[in-house]
N, C-alpha and C. Protein backbone atom coordinates (compact mmCIF):
# COMPACT_ATOMS: atom_id res chain seq x y z
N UNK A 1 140.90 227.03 181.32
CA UNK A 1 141.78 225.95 181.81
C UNK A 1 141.02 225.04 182.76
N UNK A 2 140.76 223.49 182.46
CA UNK A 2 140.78 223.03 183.57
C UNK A 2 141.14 222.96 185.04
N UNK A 3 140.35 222.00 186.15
CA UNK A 3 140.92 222.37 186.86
C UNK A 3 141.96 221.17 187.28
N UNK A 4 143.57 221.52 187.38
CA UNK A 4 144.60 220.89 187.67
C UNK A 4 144.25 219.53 188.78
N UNK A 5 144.89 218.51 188.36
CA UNK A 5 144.91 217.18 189.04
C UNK A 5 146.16 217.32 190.15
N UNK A 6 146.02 217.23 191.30
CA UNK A 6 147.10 217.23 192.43
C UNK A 6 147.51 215.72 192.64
N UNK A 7 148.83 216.01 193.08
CA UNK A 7 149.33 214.20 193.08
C UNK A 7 150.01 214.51 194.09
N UNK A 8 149.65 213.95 195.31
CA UNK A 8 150.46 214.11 196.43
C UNK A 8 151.40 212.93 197.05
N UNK A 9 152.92 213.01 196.94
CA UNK A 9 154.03 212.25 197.42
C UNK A 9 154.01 212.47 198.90
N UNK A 10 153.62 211.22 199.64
CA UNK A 10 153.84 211.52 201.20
C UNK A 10 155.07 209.97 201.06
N UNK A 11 155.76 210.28 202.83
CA UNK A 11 156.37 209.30 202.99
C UNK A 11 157.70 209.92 204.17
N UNK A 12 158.44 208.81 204.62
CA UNK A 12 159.11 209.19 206.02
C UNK A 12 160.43 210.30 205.36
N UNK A 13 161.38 210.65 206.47
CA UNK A 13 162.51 211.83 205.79
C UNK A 13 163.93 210.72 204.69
N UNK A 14 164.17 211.41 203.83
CA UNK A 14 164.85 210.80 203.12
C UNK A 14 164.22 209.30 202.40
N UNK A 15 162.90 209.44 201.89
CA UNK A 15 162.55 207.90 201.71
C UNK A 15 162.81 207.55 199.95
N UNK A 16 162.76 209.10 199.48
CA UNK A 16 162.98 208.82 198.05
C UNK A 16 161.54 209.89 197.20
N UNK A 17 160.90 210.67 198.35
CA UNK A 17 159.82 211.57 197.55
C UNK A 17 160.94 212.78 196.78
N UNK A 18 161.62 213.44 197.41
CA UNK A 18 162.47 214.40 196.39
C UNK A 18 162.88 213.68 194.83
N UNK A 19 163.14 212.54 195.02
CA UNK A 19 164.04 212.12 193.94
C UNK A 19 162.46 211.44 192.73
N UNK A 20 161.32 211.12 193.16
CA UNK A 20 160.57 210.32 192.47
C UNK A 20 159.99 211.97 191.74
N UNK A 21 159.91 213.08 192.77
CA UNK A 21 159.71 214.07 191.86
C UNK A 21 160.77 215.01 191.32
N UNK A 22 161.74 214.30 191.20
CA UNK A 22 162.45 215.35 190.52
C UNK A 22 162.74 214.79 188.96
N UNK A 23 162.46 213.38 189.48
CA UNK A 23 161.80 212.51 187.94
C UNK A 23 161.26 212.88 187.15
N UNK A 24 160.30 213.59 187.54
CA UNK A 24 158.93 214.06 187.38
C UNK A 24 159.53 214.91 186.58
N UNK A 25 160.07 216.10 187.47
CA UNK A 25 160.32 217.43 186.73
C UNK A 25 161.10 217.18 186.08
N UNK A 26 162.06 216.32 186.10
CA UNK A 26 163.05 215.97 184.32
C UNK A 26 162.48 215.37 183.33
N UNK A 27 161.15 215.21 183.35
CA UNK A 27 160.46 214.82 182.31
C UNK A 27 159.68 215.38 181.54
N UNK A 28 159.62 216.14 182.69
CA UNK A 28 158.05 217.31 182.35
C UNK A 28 158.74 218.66 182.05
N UNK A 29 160.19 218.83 182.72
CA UNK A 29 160.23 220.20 182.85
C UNK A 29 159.86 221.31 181.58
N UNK A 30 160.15 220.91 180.66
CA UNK A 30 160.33 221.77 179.11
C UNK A 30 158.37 222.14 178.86
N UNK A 31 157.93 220.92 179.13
CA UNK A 31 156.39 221.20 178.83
C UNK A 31 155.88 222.11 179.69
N UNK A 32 156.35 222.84 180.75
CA UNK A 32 155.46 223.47 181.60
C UNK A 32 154.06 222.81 182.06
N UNK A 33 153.80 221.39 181.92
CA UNK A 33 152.34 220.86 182.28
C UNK A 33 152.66 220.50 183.15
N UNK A 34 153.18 220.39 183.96
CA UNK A 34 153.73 219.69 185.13
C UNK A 34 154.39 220.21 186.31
N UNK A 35 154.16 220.12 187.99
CA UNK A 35 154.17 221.88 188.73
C UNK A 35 154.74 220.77 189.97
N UNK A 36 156.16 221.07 189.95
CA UNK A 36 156.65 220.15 191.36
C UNK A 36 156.31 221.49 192.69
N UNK A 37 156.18 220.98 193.72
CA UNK A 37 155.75 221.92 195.14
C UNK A 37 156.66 220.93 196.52
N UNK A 38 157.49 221.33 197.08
CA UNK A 38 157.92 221.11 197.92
C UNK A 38 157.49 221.35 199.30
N UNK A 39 157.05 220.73 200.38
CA UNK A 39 156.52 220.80 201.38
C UNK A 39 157.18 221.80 202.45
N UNK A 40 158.41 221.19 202.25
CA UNK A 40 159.86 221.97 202.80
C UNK A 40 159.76 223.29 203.16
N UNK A 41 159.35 224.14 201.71
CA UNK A 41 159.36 225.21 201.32
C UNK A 41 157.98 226.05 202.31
N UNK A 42 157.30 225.06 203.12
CA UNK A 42 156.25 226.27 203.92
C UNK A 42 156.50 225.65 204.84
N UNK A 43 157.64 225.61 205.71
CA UNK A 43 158.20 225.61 206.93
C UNK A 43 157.25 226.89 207.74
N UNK A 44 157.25 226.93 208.82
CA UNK A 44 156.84 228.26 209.17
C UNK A 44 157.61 229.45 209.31
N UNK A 45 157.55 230.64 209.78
CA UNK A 45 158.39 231.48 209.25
C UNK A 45 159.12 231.78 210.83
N UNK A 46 160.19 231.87 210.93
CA UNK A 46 160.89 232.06 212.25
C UNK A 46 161.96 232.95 212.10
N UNK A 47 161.74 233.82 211.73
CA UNK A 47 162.57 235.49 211.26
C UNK A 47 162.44 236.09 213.00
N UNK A 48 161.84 235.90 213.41
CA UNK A 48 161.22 236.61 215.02
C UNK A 48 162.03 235.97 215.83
N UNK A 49 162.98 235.04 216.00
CA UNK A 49 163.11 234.06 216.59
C UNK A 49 165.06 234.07 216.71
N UNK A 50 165.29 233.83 217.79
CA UNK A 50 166.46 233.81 218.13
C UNK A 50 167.33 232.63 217.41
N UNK A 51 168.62 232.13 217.05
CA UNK A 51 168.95 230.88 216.76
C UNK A 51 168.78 230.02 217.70
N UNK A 52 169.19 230.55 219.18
CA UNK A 52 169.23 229.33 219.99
C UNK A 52 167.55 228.69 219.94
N UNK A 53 166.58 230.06 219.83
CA UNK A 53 165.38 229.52 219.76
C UNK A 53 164.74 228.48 218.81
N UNK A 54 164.97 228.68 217.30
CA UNK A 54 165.33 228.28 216.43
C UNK A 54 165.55 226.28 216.59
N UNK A 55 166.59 226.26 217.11
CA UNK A 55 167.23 225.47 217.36
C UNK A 55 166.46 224.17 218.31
N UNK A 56 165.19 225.23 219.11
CA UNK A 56 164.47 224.18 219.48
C UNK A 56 163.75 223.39 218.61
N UNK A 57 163.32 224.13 218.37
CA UNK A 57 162.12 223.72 217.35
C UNK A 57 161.84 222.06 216.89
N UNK A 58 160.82 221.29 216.74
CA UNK A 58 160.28 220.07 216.45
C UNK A 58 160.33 220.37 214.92
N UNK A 59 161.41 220.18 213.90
CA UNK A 59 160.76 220.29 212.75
C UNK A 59 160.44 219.06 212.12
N UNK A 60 160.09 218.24 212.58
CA UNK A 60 159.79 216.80 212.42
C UNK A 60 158.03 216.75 212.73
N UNK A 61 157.45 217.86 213.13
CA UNK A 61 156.21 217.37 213.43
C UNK A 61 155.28 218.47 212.70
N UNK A 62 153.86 217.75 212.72
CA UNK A 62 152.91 218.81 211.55
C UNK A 62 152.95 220.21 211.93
N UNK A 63 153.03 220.82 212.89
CA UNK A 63 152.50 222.19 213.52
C UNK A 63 153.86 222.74 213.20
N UNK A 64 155.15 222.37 212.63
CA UNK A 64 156.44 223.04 211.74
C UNK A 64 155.83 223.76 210.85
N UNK A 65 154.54 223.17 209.94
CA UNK A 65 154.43 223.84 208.86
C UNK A 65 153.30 224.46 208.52
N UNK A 66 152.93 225.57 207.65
CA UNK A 66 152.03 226.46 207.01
C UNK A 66 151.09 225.65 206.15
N UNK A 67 150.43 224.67 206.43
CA UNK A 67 149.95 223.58 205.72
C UNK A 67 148.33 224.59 205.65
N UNK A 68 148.35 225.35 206.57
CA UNK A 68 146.87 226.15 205.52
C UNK A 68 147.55 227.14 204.39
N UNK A 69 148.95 227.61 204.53
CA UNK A 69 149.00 228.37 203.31
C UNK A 69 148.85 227.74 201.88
N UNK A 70 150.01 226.72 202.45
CA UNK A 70 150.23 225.39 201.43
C UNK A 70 148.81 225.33 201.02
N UNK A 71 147.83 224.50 201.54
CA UNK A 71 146.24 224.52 200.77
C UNK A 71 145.68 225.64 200.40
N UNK A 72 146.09 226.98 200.61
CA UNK A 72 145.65 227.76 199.69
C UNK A 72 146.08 228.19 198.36
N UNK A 73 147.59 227.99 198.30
CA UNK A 73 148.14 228.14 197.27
C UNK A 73 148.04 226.82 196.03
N UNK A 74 147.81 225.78 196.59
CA UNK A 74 147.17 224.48 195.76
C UNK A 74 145.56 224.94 195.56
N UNK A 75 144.86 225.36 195.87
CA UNK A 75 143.47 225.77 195.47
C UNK A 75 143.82 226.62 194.20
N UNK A 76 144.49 228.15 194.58
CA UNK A 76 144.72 228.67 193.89
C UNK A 76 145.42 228.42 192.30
N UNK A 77 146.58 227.48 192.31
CA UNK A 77 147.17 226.93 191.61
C UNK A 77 145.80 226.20 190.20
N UNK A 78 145.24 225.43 191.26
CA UNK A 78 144.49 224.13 190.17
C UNK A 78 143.27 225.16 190.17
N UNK A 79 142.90 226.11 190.26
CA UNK A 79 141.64 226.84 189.60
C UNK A 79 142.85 227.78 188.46
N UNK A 80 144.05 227.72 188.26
CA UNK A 80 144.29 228.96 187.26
C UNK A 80 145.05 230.28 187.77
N UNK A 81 145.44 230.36 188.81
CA UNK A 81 145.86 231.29 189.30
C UNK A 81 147.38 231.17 189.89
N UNK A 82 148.12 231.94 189.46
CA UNK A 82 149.39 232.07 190.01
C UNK A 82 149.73 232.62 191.57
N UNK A 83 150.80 231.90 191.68
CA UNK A 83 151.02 232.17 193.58
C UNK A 83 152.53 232.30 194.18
N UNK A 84 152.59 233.19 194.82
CA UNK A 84 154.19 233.46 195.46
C UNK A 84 154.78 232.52 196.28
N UNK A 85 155.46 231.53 195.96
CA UNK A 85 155.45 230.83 196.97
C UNK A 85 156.78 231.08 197.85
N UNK A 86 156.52 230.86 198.90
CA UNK A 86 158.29 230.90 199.76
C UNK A 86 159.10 230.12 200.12
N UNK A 87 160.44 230.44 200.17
CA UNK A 87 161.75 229.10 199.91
C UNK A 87 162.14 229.29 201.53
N UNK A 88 162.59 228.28 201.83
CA UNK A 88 163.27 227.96 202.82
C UNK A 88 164.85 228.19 203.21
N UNK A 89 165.19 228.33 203.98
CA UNK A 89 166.91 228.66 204.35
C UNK A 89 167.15 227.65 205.71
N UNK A 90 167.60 226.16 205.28
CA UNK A 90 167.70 225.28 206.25
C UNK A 90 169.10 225.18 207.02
N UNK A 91 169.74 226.24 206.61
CA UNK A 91 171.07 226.97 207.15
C UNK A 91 170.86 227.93 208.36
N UNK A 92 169.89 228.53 208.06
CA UNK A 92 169.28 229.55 209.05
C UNK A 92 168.03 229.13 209.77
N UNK A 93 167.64 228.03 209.09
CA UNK A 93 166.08 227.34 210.04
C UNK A 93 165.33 228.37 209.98
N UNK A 94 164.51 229.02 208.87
CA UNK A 94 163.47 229.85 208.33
C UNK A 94 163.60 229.95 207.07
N UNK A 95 162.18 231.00 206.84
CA UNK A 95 162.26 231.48 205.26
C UNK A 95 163.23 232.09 204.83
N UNK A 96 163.76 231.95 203.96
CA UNK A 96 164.41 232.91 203.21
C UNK A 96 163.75 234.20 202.52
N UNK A 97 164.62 235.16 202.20
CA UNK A 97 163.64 235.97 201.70
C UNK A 97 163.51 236.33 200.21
N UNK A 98 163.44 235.50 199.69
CA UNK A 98 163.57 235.02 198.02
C UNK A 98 162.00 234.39 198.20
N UNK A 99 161.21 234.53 196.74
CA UNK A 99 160.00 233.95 196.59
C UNK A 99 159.96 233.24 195.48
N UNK A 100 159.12 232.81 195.14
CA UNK A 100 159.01 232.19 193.67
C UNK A 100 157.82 231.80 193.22
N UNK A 101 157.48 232.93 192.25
CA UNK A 101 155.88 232.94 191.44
C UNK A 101 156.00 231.52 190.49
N UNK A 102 155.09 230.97 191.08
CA UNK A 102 155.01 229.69 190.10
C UNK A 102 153.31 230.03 190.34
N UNK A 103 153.27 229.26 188.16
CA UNK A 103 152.46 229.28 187.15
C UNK A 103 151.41 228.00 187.63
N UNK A 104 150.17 228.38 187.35
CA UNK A 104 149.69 226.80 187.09
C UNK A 104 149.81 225.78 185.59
N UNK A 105 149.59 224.50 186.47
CA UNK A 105 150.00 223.82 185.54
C UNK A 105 148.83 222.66 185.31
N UNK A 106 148.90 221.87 184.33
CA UNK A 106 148.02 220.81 184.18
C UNK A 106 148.02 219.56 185.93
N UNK A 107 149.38 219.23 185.91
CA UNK A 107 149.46 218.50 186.49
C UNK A 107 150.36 219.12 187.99
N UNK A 108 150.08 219.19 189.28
CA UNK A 108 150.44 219.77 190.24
C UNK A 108 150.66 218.79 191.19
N UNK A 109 152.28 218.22 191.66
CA UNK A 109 153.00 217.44 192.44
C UNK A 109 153.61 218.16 193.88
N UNK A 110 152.89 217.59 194.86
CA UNK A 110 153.31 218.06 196.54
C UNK A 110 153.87 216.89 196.68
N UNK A 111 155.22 217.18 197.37
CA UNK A 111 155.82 216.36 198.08
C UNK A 111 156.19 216.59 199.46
N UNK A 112 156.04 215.96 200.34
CA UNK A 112 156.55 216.28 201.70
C UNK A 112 155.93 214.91 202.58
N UNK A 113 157.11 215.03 203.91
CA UNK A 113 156.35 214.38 204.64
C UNK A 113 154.91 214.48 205.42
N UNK A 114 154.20 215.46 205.25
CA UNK A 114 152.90 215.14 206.06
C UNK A 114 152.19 215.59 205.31
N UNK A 115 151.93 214.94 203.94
CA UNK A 115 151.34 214.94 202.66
C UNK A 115 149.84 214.78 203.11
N UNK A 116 149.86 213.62 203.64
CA UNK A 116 149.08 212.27 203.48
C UNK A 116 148.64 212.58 205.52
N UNK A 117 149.13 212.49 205.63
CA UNK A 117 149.09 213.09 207.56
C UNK A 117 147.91 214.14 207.71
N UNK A 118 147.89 214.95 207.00
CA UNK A 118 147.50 216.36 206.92
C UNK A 118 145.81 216.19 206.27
N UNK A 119 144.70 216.20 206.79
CA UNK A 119 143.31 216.31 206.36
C UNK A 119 143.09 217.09 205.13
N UNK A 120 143.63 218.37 205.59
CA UNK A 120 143.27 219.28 204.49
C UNK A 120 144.06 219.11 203.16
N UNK A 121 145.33 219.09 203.50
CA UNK A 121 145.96 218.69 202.36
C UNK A 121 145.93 217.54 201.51
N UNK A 122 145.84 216.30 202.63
CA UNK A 122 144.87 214.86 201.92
C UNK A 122 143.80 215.29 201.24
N UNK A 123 142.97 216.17 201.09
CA UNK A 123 141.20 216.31 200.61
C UNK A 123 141.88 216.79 199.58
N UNK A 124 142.84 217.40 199.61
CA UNK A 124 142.51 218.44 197.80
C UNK A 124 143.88 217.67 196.78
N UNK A 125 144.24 216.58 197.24
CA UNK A 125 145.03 215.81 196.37
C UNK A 125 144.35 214.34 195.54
N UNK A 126 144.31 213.89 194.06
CA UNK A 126 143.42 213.42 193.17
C UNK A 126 144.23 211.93 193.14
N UNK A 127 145.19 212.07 193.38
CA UNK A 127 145.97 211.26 193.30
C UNK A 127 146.95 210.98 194.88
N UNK A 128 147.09 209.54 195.64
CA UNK A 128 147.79 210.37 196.61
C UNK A 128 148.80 208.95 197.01
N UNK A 129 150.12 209.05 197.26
CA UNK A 129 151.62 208.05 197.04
C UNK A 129 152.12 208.33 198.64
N UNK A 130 152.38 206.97 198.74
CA UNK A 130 153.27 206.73 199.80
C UNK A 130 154.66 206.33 199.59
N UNK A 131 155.78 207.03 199.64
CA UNK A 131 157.34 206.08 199.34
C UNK A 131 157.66 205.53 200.50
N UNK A 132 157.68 204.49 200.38
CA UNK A 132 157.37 203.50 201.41
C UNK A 132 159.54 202.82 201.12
N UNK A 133 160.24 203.01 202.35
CA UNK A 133 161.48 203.03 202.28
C UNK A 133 162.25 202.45 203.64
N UNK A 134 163.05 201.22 203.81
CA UNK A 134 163.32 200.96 204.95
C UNK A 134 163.71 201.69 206.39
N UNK A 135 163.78 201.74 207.36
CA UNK A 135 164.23 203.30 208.05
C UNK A 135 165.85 203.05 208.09
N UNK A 136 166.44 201.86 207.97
CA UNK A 136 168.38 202.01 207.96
C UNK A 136 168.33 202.95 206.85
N UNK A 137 167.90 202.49 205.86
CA UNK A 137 168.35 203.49 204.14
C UNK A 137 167.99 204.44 204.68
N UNK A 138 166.63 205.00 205.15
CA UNK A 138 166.52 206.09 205.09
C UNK A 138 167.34 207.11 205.89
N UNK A 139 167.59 206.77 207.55
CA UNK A 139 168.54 207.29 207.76
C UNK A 139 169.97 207.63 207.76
N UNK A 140 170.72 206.84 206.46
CA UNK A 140 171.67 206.74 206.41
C UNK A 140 171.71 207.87 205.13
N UNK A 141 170.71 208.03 204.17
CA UNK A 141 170.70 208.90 203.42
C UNK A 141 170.48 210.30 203.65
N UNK A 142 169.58 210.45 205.00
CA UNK A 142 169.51 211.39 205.38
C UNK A 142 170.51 212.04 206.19
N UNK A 143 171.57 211.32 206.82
CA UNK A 143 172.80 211.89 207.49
C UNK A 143 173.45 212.31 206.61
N UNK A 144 173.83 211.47 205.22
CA UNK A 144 174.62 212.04 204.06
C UNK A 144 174.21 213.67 204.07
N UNK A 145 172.60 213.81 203.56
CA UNK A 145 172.33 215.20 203.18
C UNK A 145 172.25 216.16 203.84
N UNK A 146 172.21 215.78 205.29
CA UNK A 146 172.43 216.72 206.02
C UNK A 146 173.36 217.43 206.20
N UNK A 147 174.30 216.28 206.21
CA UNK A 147 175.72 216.96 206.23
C UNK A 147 176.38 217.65 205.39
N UNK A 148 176.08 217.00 203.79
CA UNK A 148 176.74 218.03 202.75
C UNK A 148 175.89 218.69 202.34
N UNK A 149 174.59 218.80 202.70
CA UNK A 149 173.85 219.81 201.87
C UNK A 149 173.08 220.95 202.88
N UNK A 150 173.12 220.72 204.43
CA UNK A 150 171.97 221.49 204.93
C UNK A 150 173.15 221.90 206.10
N UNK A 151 174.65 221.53 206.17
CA UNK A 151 175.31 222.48 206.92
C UNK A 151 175.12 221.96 208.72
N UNK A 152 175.11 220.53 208.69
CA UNK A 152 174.78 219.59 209.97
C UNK A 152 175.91 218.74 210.46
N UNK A 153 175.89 219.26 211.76
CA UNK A 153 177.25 218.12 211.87
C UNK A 153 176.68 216.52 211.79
N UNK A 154 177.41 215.70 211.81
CA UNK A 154 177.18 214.23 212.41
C UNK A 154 176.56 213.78 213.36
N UNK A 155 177.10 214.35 214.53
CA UNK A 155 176.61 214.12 216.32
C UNK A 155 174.72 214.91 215.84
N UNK A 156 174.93 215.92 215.61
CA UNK A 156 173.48 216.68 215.29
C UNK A 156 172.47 216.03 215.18
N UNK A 157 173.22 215.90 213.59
CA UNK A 157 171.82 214.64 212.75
C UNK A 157 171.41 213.47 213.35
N UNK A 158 172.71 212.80 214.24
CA UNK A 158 171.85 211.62 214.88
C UNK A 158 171.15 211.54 216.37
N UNK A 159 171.41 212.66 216.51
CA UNK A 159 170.78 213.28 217.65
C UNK A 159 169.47 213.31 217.55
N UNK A 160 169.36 214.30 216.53
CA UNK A 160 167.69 214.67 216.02
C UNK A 160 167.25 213.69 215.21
N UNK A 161 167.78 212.59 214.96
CA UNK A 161 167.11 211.44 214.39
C UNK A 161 166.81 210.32 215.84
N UNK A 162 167.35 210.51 216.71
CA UNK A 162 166.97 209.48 217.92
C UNK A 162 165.95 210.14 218.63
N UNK A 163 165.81 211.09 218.96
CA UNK A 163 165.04 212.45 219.63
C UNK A 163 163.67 212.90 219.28
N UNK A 164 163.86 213.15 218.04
CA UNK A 164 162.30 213.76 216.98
C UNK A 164 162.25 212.79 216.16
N UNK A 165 162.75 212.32 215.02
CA UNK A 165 162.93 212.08 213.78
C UNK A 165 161.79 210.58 214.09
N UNK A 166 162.60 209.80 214.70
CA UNK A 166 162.08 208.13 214.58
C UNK A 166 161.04 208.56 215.19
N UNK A 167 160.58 209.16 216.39
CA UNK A 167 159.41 209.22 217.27
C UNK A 167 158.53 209.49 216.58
N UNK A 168 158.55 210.48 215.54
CA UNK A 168 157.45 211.88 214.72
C UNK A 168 157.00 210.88 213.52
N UNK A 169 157.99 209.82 213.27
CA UNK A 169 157.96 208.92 211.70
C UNK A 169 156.67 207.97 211.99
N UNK A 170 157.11 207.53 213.67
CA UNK A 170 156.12 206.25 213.78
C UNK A 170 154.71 207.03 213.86
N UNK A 171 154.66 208.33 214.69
CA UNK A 171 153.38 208.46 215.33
C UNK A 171 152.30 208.99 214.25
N UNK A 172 153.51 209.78 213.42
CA UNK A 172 152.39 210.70 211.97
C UNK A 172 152.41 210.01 210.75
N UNK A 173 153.85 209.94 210.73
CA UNK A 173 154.14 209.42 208.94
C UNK A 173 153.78 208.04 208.74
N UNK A 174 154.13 207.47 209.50
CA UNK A 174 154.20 206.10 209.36
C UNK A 174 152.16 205.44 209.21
N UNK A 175 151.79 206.01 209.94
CA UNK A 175 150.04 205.80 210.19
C UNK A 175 149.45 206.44 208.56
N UNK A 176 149.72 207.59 208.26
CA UNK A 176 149.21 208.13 207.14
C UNK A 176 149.36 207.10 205.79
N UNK A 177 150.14 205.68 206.05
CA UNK A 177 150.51 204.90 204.26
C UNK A 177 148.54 204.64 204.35
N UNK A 178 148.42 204.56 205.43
CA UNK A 178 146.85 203.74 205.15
C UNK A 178 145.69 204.63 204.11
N UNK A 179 146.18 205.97 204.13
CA UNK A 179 145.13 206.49 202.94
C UNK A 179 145.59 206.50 201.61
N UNK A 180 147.14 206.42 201.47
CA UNK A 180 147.57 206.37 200.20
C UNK A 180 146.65 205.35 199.02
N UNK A 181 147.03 205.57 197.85
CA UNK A 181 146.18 204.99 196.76
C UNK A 181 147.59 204.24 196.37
N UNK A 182 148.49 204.01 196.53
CA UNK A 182 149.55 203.28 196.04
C UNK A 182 150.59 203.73 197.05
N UNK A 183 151.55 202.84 197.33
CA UNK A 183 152.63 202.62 197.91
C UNK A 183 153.61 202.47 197.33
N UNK A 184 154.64 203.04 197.19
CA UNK A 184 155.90 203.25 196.30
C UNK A 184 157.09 203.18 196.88
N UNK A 185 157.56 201.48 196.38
CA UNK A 185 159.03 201.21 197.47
C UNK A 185 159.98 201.69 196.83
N UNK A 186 161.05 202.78 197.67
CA UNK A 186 161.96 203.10 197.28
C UNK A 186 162.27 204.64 196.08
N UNK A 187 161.03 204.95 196.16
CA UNK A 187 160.73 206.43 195.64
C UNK A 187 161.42 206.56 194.41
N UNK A 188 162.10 207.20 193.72
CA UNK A 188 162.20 207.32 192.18
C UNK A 188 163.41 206.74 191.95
N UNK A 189 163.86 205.45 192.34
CA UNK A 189 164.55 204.23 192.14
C UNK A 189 163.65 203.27 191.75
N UNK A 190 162.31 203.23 191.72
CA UNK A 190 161.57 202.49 191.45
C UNK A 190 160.64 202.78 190.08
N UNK A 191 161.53 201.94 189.21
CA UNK A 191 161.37 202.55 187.90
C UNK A 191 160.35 202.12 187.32
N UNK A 192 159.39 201.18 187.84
CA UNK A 192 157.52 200.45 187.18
C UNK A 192 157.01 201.66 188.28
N UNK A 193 157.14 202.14 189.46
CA UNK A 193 155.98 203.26 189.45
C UNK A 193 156.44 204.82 188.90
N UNK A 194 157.66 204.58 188.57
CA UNK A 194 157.94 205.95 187.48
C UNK A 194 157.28 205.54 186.20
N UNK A 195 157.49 204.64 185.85
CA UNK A 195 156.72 204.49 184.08
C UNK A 195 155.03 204.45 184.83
N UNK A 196 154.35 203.96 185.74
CA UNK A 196 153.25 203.80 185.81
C UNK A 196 152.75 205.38 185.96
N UNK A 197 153.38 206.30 187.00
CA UNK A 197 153.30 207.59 187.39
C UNK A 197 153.27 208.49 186.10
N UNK A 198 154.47 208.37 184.98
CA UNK A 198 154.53 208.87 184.13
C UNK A 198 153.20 208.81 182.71
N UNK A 199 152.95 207.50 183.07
CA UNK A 199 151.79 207.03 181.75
C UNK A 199 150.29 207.51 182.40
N UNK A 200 150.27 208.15 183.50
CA UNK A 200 148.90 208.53 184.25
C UNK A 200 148.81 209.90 184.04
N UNK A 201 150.01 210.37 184.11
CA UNK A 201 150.79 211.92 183.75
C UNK A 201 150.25 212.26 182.20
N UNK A 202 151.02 211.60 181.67
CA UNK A 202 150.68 211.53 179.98
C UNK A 202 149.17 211.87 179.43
N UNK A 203 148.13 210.73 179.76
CA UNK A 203 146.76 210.57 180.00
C UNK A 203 146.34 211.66 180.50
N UNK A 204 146.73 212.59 181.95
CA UNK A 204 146.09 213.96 181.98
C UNK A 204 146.04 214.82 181.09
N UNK A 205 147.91 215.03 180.75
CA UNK A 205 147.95 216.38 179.52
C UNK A 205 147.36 216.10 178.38
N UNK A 206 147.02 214.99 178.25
CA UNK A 206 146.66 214.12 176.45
C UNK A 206 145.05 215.29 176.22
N UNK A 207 144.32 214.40 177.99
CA UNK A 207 143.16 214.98 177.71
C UNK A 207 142.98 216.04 177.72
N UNK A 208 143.34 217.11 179.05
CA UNK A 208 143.62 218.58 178.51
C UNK A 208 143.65 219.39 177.49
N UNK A 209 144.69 218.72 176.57
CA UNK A 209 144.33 219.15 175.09
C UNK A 209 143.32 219.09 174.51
N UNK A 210 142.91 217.97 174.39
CA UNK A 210 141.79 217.54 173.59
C UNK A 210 140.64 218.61 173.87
């Protein structure tokens, strides 16, 4: 097997990287050539940790996450090798204790915010996207999901969006568009860098075969 092409989605919270790869994986999913990775998912692990402690926590900033596991399991991945990866419980603010052996694949998609932020993780991505997204949309989408999907009140979310959120966007996320290789307004609403993303996609597995 070759070795797998990494395509790394960076960009601020709620900008549209979940949705440009979940594009992805509705396109790809049936072929197995194609390996979505969520950033999310190597939160660090806070099982040790009280809720109120918990509760402090910056998860808005790089040192939240396992970003050397994360690069080991992308090494591992694009040489051929399968890897356990671990899910998140953003109900409980830690890992969960569910894993998930994912396969390698031709084509291997990280998404998260400190994609592109992150040295190590910048070096081993072939391809590398900024969703570049106004911050009203974004935080207005992100209060939605918080609330119906991650178990957040209202007062919360805009709390930790005045507090961490905007501060952590300008100082990390926001600086990192400058290494991107393309800028992508509006993340997988933006249907010329889904057909462009997709026809670059295509061109990997084509050659693979060959």
């Amino acid at each position: 097997m070759r070795k797998s092409v990494i395509i790394g989605i960076a960009g601020g919270t709620a900008s549209g990287k979940t949705s440009l790869a979940k594009r992805l994986a509705k396109t790809y999913g049936k072929s197995n050539s194609v390996l979505i990775i969520r950033q999310d998912d190597y939160y660090k692990d806070q099982r040790h940790m009280t809720m109120a402690e918990r509760l402090k926590v910056n998860y808005d900033h790089p040192l939240a996450f396992d970003n050397d596991l994360l690069a080991h399991h992308l090494r591992d991945l694009s040489t051929g090798k399968a890897v356990h990866k671990p899910t998140y419980d953003f109900t409980q603010y830690t890992r969960a204790e569910a894993v998930e052996v994912l396969q390698p694949a031709d084509v291997i998609v990280i998404e998260g915010l400190f994609i592109l932020e992150d040295e190590l993780l910048r070096s081993l991505c072939d391809i590398k996207l900024f969703v570049d997204t106004p911050a009203d949309v974004r935080f207005i989408r992100r209060l939605k999901r918080d609330v119906r999907d991650r178990g957040r009140s209202m007062d919360l979310v805009i709390d930790q969006y005045l507090t961490t959120v905007r501060m952590m966007h300008d100082t990390f996320i926001e600086p990192s568009k400058r290494y991107a290789d393309v800028i992508v307004p509006e993340g997988g609403k933006n249907e010329v860098a889904v057909d462009l993303l997709t026809t670059k996609i295509d061109s990997i597995i084509h050659s693979n075969v060959l």
